[in-house]
PDB file of N, CA and C in Angstrom:
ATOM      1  N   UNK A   1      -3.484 -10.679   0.063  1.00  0.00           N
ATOM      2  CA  UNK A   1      -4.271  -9.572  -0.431  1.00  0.00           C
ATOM      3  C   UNK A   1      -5.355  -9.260   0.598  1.00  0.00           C
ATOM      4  N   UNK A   2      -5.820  -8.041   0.878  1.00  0.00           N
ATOM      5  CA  UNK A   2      -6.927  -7.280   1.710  1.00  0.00           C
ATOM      6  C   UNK A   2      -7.971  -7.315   1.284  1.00  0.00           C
ATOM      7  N   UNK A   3      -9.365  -8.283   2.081  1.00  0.00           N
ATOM      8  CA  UNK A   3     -10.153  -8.210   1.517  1.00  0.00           C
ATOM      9  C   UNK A   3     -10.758  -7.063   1.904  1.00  0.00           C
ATOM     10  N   UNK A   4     -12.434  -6.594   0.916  1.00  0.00           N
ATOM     11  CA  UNK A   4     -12.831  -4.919   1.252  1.00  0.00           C
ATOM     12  C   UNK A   4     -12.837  -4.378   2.905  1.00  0.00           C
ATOM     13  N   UNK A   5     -13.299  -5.903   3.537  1.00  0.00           N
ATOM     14  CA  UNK A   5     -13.631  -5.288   4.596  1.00  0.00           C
ATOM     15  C   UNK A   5     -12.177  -4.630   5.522  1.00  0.00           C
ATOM     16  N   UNK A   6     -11.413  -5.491   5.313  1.00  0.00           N
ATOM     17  CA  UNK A   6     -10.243  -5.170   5.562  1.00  0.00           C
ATOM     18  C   UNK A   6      -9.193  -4.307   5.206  1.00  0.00           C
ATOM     19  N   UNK A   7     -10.091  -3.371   4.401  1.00  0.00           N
ATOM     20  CA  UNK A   7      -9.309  -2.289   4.008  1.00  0.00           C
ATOM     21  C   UNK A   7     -10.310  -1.451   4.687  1.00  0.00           C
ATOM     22  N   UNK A   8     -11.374  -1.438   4.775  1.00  0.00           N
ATOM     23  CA  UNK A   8     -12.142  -0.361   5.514  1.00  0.00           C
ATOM     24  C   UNK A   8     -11.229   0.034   6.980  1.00  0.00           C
ATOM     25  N   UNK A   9     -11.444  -0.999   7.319  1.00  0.00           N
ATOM     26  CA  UNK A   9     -10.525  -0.780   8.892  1.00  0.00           C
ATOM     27  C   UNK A   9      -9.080  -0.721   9.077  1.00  0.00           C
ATOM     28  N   UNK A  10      -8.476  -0.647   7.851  1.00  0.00           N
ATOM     29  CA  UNK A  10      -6.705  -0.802   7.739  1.00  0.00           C
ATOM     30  C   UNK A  10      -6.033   0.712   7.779  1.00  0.00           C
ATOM     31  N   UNK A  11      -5.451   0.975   8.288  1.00  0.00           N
ATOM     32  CA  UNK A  11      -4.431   2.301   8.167  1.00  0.00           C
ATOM     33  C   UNK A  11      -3.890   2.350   6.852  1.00  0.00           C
ATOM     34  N   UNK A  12      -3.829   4.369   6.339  1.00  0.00           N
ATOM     35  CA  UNK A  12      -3.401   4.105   5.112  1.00  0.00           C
ATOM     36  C   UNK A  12      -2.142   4.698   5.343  1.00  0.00           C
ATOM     37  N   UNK A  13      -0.782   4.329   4.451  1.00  0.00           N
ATOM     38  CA  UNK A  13       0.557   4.709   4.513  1.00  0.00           C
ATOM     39  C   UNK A  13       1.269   4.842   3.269  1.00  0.00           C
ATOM     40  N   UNK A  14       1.666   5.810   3.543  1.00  0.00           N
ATOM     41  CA  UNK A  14       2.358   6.536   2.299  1.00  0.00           C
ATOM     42  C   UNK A  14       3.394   5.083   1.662  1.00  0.00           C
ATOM     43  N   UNK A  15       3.951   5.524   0.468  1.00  0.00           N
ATOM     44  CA  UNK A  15       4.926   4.461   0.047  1.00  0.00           C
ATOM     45  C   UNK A  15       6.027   4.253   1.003  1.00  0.00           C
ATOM     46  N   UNK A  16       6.189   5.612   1.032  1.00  0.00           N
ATOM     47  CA  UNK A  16       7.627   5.608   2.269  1.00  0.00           C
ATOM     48  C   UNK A  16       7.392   4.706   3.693  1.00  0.00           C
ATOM     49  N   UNK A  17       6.214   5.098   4.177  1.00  0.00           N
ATOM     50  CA  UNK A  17       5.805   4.200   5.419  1.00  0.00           C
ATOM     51  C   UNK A  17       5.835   2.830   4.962  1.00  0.00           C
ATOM     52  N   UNK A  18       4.937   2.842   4.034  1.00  0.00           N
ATOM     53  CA  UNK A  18       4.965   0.934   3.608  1.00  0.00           C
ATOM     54  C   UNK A  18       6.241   0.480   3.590  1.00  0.00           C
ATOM     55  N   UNK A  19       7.254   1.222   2.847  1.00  0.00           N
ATOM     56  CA  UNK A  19       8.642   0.236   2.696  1.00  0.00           C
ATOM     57  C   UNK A  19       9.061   0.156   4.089  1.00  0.00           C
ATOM     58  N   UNK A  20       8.886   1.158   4.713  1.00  0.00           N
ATOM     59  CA  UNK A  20       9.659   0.881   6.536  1.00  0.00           C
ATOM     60  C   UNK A  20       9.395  -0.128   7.277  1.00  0.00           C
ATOM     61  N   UNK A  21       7.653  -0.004   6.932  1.00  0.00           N
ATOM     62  CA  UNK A  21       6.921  -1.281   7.949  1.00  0.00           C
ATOM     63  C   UNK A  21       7.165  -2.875   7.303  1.00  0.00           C
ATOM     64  N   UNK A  22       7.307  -2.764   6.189  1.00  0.00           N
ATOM     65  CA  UNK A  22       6.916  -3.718   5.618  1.00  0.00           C
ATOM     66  C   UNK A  22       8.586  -4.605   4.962  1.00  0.00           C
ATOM     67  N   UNK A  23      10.364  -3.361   5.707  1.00  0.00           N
ATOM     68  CA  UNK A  23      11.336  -3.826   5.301  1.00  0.00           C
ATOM     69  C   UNK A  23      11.742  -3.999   3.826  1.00  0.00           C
ATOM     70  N   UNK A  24      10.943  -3.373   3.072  1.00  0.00           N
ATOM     71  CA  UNK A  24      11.417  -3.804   1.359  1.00  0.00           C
ATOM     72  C   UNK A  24      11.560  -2.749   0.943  1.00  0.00           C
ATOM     73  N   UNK A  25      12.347  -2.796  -0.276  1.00  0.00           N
ATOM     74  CA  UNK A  25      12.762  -2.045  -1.157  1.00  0.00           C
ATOM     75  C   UNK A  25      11.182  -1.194  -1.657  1.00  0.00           C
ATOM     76  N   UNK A  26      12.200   0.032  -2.490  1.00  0.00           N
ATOM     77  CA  UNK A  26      10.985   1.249  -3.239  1.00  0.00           C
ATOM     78  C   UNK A  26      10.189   0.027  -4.283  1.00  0.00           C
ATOM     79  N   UNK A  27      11.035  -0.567  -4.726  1.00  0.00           N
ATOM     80  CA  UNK A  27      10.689  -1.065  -6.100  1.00  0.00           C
ATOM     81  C   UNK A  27      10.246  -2.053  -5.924  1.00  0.00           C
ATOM     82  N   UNK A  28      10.104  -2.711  -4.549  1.00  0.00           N
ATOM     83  CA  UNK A  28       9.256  -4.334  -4.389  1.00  0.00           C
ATOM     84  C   UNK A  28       7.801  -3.457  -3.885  1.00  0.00           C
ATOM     85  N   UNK A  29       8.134  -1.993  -3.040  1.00  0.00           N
ATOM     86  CA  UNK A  29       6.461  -2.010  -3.319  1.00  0.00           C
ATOM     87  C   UNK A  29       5.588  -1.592  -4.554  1.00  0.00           C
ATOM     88  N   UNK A  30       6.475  -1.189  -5.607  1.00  0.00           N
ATOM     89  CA  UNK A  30       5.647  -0.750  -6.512  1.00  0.00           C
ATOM     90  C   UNK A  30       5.372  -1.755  -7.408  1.00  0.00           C
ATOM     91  N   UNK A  31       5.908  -2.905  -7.409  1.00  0.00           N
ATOM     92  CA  UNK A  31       6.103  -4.250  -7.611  1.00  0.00           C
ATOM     93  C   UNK A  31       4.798  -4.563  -7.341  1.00  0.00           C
ATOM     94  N   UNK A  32       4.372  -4.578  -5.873  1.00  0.00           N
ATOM     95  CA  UNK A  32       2.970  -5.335  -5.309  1.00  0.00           C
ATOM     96  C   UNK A  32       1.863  -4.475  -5.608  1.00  0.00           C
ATOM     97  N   UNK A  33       2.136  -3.169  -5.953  1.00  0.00           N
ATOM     98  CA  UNK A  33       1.184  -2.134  -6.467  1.00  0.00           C
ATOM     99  C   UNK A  33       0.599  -2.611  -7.684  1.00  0.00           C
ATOM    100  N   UNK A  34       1.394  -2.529  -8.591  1.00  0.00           N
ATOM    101  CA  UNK A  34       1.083  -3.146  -9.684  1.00  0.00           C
ATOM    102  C   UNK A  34       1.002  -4.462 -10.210  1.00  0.00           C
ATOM    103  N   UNK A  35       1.075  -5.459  -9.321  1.00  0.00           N
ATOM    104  CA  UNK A  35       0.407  -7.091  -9.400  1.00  0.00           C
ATOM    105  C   UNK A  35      -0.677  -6.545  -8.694  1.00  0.00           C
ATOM    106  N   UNK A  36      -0.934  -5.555  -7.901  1.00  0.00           N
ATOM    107  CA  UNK A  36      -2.617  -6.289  -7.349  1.00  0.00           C
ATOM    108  C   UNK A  36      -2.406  -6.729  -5.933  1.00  0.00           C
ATOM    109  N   UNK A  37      -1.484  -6.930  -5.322  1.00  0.00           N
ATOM    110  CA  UNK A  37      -1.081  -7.893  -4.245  1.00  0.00           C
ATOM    111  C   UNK A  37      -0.939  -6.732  -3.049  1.00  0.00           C
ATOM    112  N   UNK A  38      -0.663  -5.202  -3.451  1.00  0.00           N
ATOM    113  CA  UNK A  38      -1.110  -3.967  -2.328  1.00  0.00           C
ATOM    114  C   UNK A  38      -2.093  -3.337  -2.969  1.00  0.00           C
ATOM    115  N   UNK A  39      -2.920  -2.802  -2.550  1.00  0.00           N
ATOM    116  CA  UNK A  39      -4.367  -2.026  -3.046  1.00  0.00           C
ATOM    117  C   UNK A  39      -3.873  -0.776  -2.144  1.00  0.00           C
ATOM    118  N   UNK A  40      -4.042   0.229  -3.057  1.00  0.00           N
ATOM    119  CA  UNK A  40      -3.942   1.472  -2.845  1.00  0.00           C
ATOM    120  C   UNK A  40      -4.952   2.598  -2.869  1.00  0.00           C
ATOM    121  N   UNK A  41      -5.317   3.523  -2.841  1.00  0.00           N
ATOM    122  CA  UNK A  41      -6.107   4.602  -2.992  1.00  0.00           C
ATOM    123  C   UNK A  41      -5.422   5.558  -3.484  1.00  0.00           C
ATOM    124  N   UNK A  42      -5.313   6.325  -4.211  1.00  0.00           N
ATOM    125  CA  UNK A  42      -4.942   8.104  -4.786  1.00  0.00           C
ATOM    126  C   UNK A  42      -5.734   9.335  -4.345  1.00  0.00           C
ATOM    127  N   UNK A  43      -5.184   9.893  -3.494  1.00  0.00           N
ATOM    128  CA  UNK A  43      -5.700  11.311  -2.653  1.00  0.00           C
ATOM    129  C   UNK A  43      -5.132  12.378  -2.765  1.00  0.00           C
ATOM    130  N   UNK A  44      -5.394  12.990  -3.889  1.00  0.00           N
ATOM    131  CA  UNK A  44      -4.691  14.438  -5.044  1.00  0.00           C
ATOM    132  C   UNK A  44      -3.726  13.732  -5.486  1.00  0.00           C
ATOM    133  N   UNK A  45      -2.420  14.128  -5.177  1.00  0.00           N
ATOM    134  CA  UNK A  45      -1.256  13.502  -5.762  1.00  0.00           C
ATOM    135  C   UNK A  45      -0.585  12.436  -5.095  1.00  0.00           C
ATOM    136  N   UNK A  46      -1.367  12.296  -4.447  1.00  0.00           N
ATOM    137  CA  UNK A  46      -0.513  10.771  -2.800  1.00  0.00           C
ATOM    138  C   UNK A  46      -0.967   9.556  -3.518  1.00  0.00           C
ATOM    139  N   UNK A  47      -0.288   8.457  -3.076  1.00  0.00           N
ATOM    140  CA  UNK A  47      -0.972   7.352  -3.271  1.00  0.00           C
ATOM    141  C   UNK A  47      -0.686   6.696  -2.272  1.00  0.00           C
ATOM    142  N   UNK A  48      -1.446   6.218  -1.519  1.00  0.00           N
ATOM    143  CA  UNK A  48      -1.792   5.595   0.191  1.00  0.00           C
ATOM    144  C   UNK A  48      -2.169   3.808  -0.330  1.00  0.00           C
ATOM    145  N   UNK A  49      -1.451   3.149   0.559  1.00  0.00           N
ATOM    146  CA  UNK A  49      -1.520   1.428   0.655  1.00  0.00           C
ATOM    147  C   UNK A  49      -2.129   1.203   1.886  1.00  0.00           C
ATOM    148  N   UNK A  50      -3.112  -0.059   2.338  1.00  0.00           N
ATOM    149  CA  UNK A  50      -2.966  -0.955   3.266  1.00  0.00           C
ATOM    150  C   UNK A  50      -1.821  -1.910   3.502  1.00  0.00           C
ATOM    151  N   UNK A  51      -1.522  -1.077   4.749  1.00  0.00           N
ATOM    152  CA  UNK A  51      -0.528  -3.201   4.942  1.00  0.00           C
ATOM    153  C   UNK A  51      -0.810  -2.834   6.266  1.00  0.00           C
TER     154      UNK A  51
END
């Protein structure tokens, strides 16, 4: 998990980017979305992750 400071300085990426970079399925990231384990932001209708 990202601590704050480490999200200050982290790139944000769409879901689509996260699964590319990160090799996993749609549904393992929405998986870590919702444990808590990716922290996201919502920007109008986007929702942007650190990894």
């Amino acid at each position: 998990m990202l601590d704050s400071m480490a999200l200050t300085n982290a790139r944000l990426n769409t879901v689509e980017e996260t699964l590319q970079r990160l090799r996993i399925c749609r549904a393992t990231v929405y998986r870590l979305i919702n444990s808590g384990d990716l922290r996201t932001v919502t920007i109008g209708r986007r929702r942007l992750g650190a990894c």
